[in-house]
Protein backbone atom coordinates (compact mmCIF):
# COMPACT_ATOMS: atom_id res chain seq x y z
CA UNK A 1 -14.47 -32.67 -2.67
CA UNK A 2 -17.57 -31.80 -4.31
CA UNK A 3 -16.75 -28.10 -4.15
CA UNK A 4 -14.39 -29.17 -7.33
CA UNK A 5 -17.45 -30.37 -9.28
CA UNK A 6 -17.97 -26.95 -10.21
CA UNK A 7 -14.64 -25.25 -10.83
CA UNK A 8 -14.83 -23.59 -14.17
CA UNK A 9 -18.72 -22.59 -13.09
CA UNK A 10 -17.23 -20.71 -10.16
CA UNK A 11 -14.77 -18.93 -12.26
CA UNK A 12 -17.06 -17.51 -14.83
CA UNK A 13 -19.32 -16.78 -11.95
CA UNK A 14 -17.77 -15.02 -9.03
CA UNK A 15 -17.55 -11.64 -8.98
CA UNK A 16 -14.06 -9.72 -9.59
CA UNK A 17 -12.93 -8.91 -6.08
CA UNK A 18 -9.51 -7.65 -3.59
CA UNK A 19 -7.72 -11.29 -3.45
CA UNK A 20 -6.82 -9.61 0.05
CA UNK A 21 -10.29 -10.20 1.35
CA UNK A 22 -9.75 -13.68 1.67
CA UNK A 23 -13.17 -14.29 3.65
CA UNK A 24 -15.15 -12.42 1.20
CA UNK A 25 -13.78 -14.88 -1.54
CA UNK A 26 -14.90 -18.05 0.92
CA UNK A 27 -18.35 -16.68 1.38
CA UNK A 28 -18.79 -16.13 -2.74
CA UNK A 29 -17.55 -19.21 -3.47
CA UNK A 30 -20.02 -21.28 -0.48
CA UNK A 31 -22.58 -18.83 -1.98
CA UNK A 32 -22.03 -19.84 -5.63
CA UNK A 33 -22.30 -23.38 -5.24
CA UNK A 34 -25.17 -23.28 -2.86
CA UNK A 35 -26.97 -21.39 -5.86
CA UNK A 36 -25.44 -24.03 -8.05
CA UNK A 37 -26.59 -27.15 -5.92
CA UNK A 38 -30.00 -25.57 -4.86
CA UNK A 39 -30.98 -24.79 -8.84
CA UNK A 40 -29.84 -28.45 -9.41
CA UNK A 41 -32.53 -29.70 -6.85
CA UNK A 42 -35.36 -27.10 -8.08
CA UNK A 43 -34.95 -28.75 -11.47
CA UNK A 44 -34.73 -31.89 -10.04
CA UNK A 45 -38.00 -31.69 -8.46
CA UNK A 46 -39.70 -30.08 -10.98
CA UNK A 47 -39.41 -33.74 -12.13
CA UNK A 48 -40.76 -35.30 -9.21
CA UNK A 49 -44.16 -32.61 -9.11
CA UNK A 50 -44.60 -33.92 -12.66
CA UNK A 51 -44.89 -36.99 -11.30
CA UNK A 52 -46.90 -36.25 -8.25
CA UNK A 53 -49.51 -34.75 -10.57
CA UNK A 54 -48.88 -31.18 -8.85
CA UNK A 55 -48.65 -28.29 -11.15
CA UNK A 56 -48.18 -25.76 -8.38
CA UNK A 57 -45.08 -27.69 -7.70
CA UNK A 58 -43.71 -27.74 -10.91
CA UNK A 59 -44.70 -23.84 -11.67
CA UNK A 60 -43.07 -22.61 -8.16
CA UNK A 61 -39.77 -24.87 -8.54
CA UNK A 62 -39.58 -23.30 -11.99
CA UNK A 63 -40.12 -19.69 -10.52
CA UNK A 64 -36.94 -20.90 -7.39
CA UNK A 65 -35.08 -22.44 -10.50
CA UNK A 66 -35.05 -19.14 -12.86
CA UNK A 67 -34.44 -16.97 -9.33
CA UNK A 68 -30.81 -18.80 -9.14
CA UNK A 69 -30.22 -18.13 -12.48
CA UNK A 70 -30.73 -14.41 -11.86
CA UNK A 71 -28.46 -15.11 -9.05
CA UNK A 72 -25.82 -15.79 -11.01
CA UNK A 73 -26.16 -13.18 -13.00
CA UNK A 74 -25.97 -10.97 -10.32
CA UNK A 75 -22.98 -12.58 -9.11
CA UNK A 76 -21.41 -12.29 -12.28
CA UNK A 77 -22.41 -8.15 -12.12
CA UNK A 78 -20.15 -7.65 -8.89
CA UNK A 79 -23.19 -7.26 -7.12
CA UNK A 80 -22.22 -8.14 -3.66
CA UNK A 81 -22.44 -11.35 -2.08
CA UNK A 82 -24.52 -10.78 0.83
CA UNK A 83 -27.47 -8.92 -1.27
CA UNK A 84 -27.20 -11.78 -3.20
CA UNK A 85 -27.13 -14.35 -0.38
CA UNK A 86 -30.35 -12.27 0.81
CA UNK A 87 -32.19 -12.73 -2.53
CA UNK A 88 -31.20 -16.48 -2.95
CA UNK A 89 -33.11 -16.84 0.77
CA UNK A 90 -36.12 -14.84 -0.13
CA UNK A 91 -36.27 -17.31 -3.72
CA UNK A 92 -35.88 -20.10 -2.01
CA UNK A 93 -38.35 -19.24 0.91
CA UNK A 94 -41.25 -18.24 -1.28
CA UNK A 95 -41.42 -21.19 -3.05
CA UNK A 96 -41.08 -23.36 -0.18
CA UNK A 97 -44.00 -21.76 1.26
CA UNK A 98 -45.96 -21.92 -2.19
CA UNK A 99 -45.45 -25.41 -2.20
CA UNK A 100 -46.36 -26.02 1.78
CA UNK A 101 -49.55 -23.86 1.14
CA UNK A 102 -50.21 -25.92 -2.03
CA UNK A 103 -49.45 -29.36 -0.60
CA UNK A 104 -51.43 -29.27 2.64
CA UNK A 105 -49.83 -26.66 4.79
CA UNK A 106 -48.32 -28.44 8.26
CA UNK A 107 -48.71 -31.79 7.08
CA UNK A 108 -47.48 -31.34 3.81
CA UNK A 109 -44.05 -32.96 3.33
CA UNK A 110 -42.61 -29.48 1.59
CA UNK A 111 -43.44 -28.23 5.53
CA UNK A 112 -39.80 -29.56 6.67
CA UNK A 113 -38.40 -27.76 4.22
CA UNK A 114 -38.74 -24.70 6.23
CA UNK A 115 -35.46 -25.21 8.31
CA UNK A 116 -33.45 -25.50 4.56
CA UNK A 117 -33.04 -21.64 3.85
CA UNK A 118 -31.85 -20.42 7.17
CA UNK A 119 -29.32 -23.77 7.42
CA UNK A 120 -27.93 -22.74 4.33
CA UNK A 121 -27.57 -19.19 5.26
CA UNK A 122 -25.94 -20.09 8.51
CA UNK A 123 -23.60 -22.23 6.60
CA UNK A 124 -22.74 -19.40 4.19
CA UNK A 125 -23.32 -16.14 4.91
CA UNK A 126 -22.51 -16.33 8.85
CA UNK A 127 -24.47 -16.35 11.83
CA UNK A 128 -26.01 -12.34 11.25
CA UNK A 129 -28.01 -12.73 7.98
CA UNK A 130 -28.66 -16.75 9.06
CA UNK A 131 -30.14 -15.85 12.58
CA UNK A 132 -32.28 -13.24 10.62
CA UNK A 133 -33.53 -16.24 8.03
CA UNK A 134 -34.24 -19.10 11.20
CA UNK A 135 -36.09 -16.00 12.60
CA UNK A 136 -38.36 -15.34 9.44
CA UNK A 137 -38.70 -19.57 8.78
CA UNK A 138 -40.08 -20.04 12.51
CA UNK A 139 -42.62 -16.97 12.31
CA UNK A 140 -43.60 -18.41 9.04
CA UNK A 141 -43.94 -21.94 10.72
CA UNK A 142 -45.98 -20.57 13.49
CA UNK A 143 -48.25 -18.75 11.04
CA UNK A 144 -48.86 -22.07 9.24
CA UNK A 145 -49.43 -23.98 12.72
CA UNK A 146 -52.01 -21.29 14.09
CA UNK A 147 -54.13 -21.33 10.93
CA UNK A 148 -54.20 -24.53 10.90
CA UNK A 149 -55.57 -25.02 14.85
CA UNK A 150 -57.87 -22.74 13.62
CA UNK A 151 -59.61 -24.80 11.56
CA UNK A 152 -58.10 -23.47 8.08
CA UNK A 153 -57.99 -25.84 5.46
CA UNK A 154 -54.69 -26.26 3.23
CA UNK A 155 -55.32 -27.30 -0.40
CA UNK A 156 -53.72 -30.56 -1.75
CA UNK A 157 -53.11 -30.02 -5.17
CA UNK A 158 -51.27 -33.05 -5.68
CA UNK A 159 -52.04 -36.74 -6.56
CA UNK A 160 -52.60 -38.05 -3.12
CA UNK A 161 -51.69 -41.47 -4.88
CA UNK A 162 -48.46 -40.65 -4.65
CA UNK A 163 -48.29 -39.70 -1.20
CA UNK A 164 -45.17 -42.25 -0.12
CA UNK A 165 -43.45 -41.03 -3.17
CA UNK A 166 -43.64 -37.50 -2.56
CA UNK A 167 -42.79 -37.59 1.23
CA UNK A 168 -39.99 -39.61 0.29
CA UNK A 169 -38.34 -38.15 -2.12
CA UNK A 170 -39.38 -33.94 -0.50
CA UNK A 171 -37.24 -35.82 3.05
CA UNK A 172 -34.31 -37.66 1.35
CA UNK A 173 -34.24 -34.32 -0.81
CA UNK A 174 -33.99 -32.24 2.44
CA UNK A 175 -31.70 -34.53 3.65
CA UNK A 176 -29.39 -34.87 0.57
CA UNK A 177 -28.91 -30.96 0.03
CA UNK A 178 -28.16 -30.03 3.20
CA UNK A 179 -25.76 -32.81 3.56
CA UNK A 180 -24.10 -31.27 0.29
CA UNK A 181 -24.01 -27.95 1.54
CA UNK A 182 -22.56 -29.02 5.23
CA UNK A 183 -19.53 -31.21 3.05
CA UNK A 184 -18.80 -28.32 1.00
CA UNK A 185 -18.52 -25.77 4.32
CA UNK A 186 -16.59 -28.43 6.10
CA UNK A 187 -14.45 -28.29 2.86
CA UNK A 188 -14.35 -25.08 2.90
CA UNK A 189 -13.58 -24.42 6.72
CA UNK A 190 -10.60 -27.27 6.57
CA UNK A 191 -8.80 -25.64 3.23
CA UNK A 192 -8.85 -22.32 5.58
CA UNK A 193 -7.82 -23.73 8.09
CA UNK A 194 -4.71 -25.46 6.67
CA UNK A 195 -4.26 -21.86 4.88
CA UNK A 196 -4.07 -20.37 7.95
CA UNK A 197 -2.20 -23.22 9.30
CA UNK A 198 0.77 -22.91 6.47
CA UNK A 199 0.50 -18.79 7.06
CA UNK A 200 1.53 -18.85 10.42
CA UNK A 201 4.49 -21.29 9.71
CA UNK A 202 5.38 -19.38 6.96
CA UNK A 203 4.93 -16.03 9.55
CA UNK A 204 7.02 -17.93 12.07
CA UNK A 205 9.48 -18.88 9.41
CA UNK A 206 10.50 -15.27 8.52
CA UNK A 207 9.76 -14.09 12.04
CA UNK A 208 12.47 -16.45 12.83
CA UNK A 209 14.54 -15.00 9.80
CA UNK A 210 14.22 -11.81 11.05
CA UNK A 211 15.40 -11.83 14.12
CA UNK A 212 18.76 -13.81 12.86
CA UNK A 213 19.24 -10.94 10.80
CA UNK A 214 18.34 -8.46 13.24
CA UNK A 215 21.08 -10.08 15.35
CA UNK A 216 23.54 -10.07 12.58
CA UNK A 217 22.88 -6.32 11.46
CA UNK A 218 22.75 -5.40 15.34
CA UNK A 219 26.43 -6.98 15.27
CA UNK A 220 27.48 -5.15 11.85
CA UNK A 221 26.14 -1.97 13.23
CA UNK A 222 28.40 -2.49 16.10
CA UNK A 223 30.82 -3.27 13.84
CA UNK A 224 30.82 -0.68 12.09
CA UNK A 225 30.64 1.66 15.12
CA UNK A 226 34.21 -0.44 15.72
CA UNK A 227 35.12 0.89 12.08
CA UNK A 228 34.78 4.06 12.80
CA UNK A 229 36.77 3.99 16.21
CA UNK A 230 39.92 2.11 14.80
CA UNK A 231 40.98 5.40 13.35
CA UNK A 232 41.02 7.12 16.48
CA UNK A 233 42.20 4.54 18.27
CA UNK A 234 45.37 4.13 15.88
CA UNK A 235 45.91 8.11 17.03
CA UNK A 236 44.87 7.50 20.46
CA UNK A 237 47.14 4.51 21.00
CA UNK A 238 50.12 5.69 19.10
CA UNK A 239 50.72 8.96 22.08
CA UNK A 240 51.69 5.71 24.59
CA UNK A 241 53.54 3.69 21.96
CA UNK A 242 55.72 6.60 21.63
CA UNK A 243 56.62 7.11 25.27
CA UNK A 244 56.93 3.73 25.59
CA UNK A 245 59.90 3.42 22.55
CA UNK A 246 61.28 6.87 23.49
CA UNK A 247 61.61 5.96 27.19
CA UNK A 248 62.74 2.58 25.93
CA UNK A 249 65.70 3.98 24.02
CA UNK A 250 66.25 6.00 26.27
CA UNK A 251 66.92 3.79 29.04
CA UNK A 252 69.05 1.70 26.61
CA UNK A 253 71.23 4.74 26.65
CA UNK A 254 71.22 5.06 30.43
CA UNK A 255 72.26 1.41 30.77
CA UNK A 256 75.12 2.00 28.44
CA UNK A 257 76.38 5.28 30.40
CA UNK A 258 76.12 3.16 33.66
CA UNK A 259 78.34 0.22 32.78
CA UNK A 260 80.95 2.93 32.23
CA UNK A 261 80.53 4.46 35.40
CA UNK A 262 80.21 1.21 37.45
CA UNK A 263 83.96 0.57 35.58
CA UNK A 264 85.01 3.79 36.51
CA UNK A 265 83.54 3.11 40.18
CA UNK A 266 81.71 6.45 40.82
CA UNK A 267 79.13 4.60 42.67
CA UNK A 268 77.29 8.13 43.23
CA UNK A 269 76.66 8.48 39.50
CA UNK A 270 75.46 5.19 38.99
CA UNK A 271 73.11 5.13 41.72
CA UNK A 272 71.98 8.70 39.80
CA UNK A 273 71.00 7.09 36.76
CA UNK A 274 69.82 4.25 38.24
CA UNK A 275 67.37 6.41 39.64
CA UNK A 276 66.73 7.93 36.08
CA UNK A 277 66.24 4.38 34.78
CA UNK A 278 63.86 3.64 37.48
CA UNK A 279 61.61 6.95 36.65
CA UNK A 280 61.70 6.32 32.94
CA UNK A 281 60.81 2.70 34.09
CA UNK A 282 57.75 4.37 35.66
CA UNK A 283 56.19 5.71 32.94
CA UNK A 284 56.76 3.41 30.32
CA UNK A 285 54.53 1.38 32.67
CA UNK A 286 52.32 4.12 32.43
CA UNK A 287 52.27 4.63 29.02
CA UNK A 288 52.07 0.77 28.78
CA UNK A 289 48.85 0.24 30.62
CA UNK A 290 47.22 3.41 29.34
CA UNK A 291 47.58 1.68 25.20
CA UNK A 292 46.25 -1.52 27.29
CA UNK A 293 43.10 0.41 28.53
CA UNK A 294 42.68 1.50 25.10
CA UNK A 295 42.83 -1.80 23.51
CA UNK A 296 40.23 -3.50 26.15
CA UNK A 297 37.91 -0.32 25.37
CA UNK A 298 38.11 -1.55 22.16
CA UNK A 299 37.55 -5.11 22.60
CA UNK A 300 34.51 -4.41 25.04
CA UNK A 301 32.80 -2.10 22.22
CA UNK A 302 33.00 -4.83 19.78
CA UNK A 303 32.57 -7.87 22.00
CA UNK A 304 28.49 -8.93 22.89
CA UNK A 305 28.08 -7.24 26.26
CA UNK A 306 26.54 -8.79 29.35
CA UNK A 307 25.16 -5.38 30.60
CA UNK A 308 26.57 -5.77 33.58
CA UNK A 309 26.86 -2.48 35.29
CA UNK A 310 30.23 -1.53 37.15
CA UNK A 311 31.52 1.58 38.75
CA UNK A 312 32.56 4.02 36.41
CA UNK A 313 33.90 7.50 35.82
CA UNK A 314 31.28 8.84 33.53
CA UNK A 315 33.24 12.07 32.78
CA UNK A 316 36.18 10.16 32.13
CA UNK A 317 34.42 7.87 29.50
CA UNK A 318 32.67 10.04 27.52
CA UNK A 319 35.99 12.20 27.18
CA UNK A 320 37.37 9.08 25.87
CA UNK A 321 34.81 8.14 23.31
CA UNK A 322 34.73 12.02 22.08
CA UNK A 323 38.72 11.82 21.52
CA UNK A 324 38.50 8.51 19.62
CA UNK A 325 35.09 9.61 17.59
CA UNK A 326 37.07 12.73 16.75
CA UNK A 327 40.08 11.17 15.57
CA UNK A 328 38.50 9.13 13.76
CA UNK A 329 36.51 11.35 11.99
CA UNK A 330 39.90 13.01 11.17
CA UNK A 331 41.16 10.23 9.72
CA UNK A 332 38.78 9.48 6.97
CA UNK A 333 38.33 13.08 6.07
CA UNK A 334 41.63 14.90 6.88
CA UNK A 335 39.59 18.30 6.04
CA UNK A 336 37.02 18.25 8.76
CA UNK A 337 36.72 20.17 11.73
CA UNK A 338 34.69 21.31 14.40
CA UNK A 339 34.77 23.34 17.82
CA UNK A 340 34.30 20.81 20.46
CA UNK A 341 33.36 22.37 23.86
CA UNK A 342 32.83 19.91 26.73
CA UNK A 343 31.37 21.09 30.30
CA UNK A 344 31.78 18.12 32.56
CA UNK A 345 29.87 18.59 36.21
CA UNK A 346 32.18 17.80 38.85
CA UNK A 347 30.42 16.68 41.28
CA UNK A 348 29.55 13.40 38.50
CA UNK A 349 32.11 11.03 40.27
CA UNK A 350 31.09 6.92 39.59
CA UNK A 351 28.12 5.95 38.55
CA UNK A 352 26.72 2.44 37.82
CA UNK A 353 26.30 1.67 34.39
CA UNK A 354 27.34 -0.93 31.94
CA UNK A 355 30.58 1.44 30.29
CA UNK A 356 30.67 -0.60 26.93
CA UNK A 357 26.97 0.06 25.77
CA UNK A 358 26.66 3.83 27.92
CA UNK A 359 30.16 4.29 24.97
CA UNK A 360 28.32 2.87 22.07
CA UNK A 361 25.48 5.29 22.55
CA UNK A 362 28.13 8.26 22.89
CA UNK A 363 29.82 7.32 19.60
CA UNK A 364 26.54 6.69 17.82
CA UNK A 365 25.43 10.63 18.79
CA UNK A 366 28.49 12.21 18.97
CA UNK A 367 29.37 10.58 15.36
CA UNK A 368 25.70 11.71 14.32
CA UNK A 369 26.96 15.29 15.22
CA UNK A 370 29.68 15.28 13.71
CA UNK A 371 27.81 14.02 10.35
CA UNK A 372 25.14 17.16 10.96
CA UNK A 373 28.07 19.70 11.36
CA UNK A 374 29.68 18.33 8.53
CA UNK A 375 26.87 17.82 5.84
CA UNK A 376 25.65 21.33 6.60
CA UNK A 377 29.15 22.82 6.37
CA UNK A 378 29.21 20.86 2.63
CA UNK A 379 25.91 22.14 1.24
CA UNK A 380 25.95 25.74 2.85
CA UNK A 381 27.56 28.45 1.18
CA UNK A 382 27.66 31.45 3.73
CA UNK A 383 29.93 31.49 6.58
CA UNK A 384 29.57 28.77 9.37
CA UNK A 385 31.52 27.77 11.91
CA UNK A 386 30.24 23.88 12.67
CA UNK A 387 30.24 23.34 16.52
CA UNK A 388 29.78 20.44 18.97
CA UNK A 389 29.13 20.71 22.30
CA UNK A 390 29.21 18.17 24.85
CA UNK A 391 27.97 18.34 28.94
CA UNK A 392 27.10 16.55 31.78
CA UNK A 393 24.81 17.60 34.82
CA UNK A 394 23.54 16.01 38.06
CA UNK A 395 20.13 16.56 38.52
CA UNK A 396 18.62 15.04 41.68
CA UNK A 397 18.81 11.31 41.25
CA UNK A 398 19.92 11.62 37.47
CA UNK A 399 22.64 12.35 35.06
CA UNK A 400 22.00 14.37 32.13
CA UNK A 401 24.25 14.15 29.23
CA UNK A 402 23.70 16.67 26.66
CA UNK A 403 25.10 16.13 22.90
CA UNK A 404 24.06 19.16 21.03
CA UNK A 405 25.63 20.51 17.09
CA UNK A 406 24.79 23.36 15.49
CA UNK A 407 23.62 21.37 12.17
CA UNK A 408 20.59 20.99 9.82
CA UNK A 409 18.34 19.97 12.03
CA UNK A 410 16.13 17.39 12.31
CA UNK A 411 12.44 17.98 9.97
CA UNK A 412 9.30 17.66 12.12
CA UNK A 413 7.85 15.66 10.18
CA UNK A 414 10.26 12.90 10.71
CA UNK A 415 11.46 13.77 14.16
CA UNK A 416 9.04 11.39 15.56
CA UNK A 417 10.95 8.16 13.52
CA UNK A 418 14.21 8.65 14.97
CA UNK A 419 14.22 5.96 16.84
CA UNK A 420 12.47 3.86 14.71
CA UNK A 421 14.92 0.57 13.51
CA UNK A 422 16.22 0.93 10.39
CA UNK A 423 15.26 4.62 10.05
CA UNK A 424 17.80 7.17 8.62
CA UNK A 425 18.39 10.28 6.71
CA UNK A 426 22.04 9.16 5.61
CA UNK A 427 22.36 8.02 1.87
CA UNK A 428 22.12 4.45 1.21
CA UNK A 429 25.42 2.95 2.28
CA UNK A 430 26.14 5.34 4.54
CA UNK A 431 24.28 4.54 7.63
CA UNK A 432 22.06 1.17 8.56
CA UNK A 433 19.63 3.22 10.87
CA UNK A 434 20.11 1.38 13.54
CA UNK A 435 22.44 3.57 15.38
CA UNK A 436 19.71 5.61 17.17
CA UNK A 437 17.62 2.26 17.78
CA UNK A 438 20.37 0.38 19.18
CA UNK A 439 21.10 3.32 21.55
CA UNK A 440 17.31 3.93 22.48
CA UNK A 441 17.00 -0.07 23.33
CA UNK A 442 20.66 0.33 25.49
CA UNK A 443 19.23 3.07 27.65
CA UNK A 444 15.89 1.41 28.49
CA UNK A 445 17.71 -1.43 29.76
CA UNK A 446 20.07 0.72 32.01
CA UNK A 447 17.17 2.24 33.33
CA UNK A 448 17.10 5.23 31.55
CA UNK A 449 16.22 7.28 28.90
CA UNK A 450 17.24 9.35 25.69
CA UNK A 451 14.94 12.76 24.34
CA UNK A 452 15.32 14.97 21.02
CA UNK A 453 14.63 18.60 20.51
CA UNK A 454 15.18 19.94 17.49
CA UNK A 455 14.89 22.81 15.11
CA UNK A 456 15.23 22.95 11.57
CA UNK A 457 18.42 24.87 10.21
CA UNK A 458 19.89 25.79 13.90
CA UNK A 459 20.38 22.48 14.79
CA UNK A 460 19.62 19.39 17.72
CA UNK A 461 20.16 18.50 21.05
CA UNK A 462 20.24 15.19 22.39
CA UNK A 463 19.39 14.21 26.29
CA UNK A 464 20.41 11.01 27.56
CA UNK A 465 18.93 10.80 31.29
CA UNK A 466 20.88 7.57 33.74
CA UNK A 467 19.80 7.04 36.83
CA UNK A 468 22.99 7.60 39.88
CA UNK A 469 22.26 4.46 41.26
C-alpha cells in the first residue's frame, strides 16, 4: 500500500486529535499524504522546467513546493484539516494557473492540469469543499478559453524544443499523481471498510452476549423472586401438612376403637366412627390438595412461562402471593412487621390473565413495599408505624390493582428510571434491578399496564391496570 511509504512522516505530522473521530483521522491522514505526494511532484518538476528551459516553471513549482511545506506545518499546529485542505487547493491552483498562463494558456500542456486540485479534493476532503474546487477549476478554464477566442495571446516561456518532452512528461505526471492519490483513497476506503466490517461482528458478538445473559439474569431474578417465596411457602405449606398428620393420627385412632367395637358387635357405633373416619378422610383430602396447589404455584413461578392466559380468581391470587411474600419476609428477619390492609372489589370474579407472571409482578411490588416500609422504619428515629396496603377495583373494562406503603419515597429525579433494566436503589447485592423491568415487560404483554406516583418521605403507590377480557 503506498499509504505505508510514509508512516513515520504521518506520525510526526498529523495533528493531535479525539481517536473517537475516526473520520476526521481518515481525512488527515488522505490529506497528509496528498501534501506529501503533491510536494514530491512540485520538486519533481521543478526538474523537468529546468530542462524545458522555463524559469516561470521552475519559480512557481518552487512557490507550490514551499506552500506544502507550510502545510505541514500547519498540520503539525492542530490547525484543522479542512482549512488546511483549503490552502493546499488554493497552492496548488495558483501555480497551475501560473504555469498555464506562462506556457501558452489553453494549449499549454500545464492546461489539463486544471481537473488535478478539485480530483484531489473530492478524493479527500469529501464532496462539499471538492464540488466548491471543480466549481472554481471550470470558471478558471472558461476564463482561459474566452480570452483566448478573443484573440489574447498566451506567452510561451519555455523552450519550444522541447515541446514532446514537456507534454509528455506534464500528462504522464497528471496521470501518475492522480493514480497515487485514487490507490491511496481506495486504501483508505477498504481498511474502513473492513473496520467497520470487524465492528459490527464484534457489535453482534456482544449483542449476542448480551442477550444470553439477559436471559440468564432474567432467570436468576426469577430465581431469586423463588428465594424469597420458599420461606413463605415452608409457613404456608406446613398449616395443610399439619391437618393432614393430625387427621392422619387421628384416624389411626378411630380405626383402632372400631376393631373393638366390630368385636364387640355394636354395629351402631361402628357405623358412627366410620362416619368420623370418612369426615376426617375429607379434609385430609382437603388439606392434601390445598399443600398441592401450593407446590404447583411454586413450580409455575419458577418454571419459563408460556403466557398463556387462563381463567383466574384475581382476588384469590394476589391474597396468595401477599401471604407467601409476607411470610417470607418474616422468615429472614423475624423482627419485621407491617399493617397489611387489603380491600378486594367483589364484583372482580375471573379474569384472563397468565396467573404465574400477573404473581411475579405482585411479589416483585409487594416485596418492594415491604423493603420501603422496612428501610425507613431502620433509618428513622421518631415514631412510625410502617403500613402496606393492598386493593383491587373494576373500572369499566379494567382492573386496577393498587400496591401502596407508607415508605421513603421514590426521588424525582430518579422516578423516571424505575423501569429502566438493571436500575435500583437497593445496595449492591441486594437487588439486580430487574424486578420492576421484568414486571413492566410482563404487563405489556398481557395487555396492560403499570404507573408510579410518588412523593418523597410519605411514600408510593403503584397501579397495575389489566384489561377484563
Amino acid at each position: 500500500m503506498i499509504s505505508s511509504m510514509f508512516p513515520k512522516t504521518i506520525l510526526r505530522v498529523l495533528p493531535k486529535i479525539p481517536l473517537a473521530d475516526r473520520e476526521y483521522i481518515r481525512r488527515s491522514k488522505l490529506i497528509t499524504l496528498a501534501v506529501i505526494i503533491t510536494s514530491i511532484f512540485a520538486l519533481f518538476y521543478v526538474g523537468v522546467s529546468n530542462i524545458a528551459e522555463y524559469p516561470m516553471g521552475i519559480k512557481f513549482m518552487l512557490i507550490c513546493f514551499w506552500g506544502d511545506v507550510i502545510a505541514f506545518v500547519l498540520l503539525k499546529l492542530g490547525v484543522n484539516i479542512y482549512i488546511v485542505a483549503n490552502f493546499f487547493a488554493l497552492n496548488g491552483t495558483i501555480a497551475i494557473l501560473a504555469c498555464t498562463y506562462y506556457s501558452g494558456g489553453v494549449e499549454s500542456p500545464v492546461f489539463p492540469w486544471l481537473v488535478e486540485t478539485p480530483i484531489i479534493l473530492l478524493l479527500i476532503a469529501g464532496k462539499k469543499i471538492g464540488y466548491v474546487w471543480v466549481t472554481i477549476s471550470l470558471l478558471m478554464a472558461a476564463i482561459f478559453a474566452i480570452l483566448q477566442y478573443q484573440g489574447y495571446t498566451y506567452p510561451k516561456a519555455y523552450n519550444r524544443i522541447h515541446d514532446t518532452f514537456f507534454y509528455l512528461t506534464c500528462n504522464i505526471g497528471l496521470v501518475l499523481i492522480i493514480f497515487s492519490i485514487s490507490l491511496i483513497f481506495e486504501n483508505f476506503r477498504i481498511a474502513a471498510y473492513n473496520e467497520i466490517s470487524r465492528q459490527k461482528d464484534e457489535i453482534q458478538s456482544t449483542l449476542s452476549e448480551l442477550k444470553a445473559t439477559q436471559k440468564q439474569l432474567i432467570q436468576s431474578e426469577k430465581m431469586a423472586s423463588l428465594g424469597e417465596l420458599t420461606a413463605g411457602i415452608a409457613h404456608e405449606i406446613q398449616n395443610p401438612l399439619n391437618f393432614v398428620n393430625n387427621f392422619s393420627e387421628l384416624n389411626l385412632e378411630l380405626l383402632e376403637e372400631m376393631k373393638e367395637q366390630m368385636k364387640a358387635g355394636k354395629l351402631n357405633e361402628t357405623l358412627s366412627l366410620a362416619n368420623d373416619m370418612e369426615d376426617n378422610e375429607k379434609k385430609i383430602n382437603h388439606h392434601g390438595k390445598r399443600a398441592d396447589a401450593i407446590v404447583k404455584g411454586m413450580l409455575q413461578h419458577s418454571r419459563t412461562s408460556s403466557g398463556v392466559k387462563e381463567p383466574t380468581n384475581l382476588n384469590g391470587l394476589i391474597n396468595e402471593y401477599i401471604k407467601l411474600a409476607y411470610h417470607g419476609i418474616r422468615a429472614k428477619d423475624n423482627l419485621f412487621n407491617v399493617a397489611l390492609l387489603t380491600a378486594f372489589d367483589e364484583k372482580i370474579e375471573t379474569i384472563l390473565i397468565a396467573p404465574q407472571e400477573i404473581g411475579r409482578v405482585v411479589i416483585n411490588l409487594i416485596n418492594n413495599a415491604f423493603y420501603a416500609v422496612n428501610e425507613k422504619k431502620n433509618s428513622t428515629q421518631k415514631s412510625y408505624d410502617p403500613q402496606v396496603k393492598v386493593t383491587t377495583k373494576r373500572v369499566d373494562d379494567k382492573v386496577l390493582i393498587t400496591i401502596q406503603d407508607n415508605g421513603n419515597g421514590i426521588p424525582d429525579k430518579i422516578v423516571d428510571k424505575v423501569f429502566q433494566p438493571f436500575f435500583t436503589t437497593k445496595p449492591t447485592g441486594q437487588g439486580t434491578g430487574l424486578g420492576l423491568s421484568l414486571s413492566y415487560d410482563i404487563l405489556k404483554a398481557q395487555g396492560g399496564n403499570i404507573k408510579v406516583t410518588t412523593e418523597e418521605g410519605i411514600g408510593s403507590t403503584f397501579i397495575v391496570e389489566l384489561p377484563v377480557h
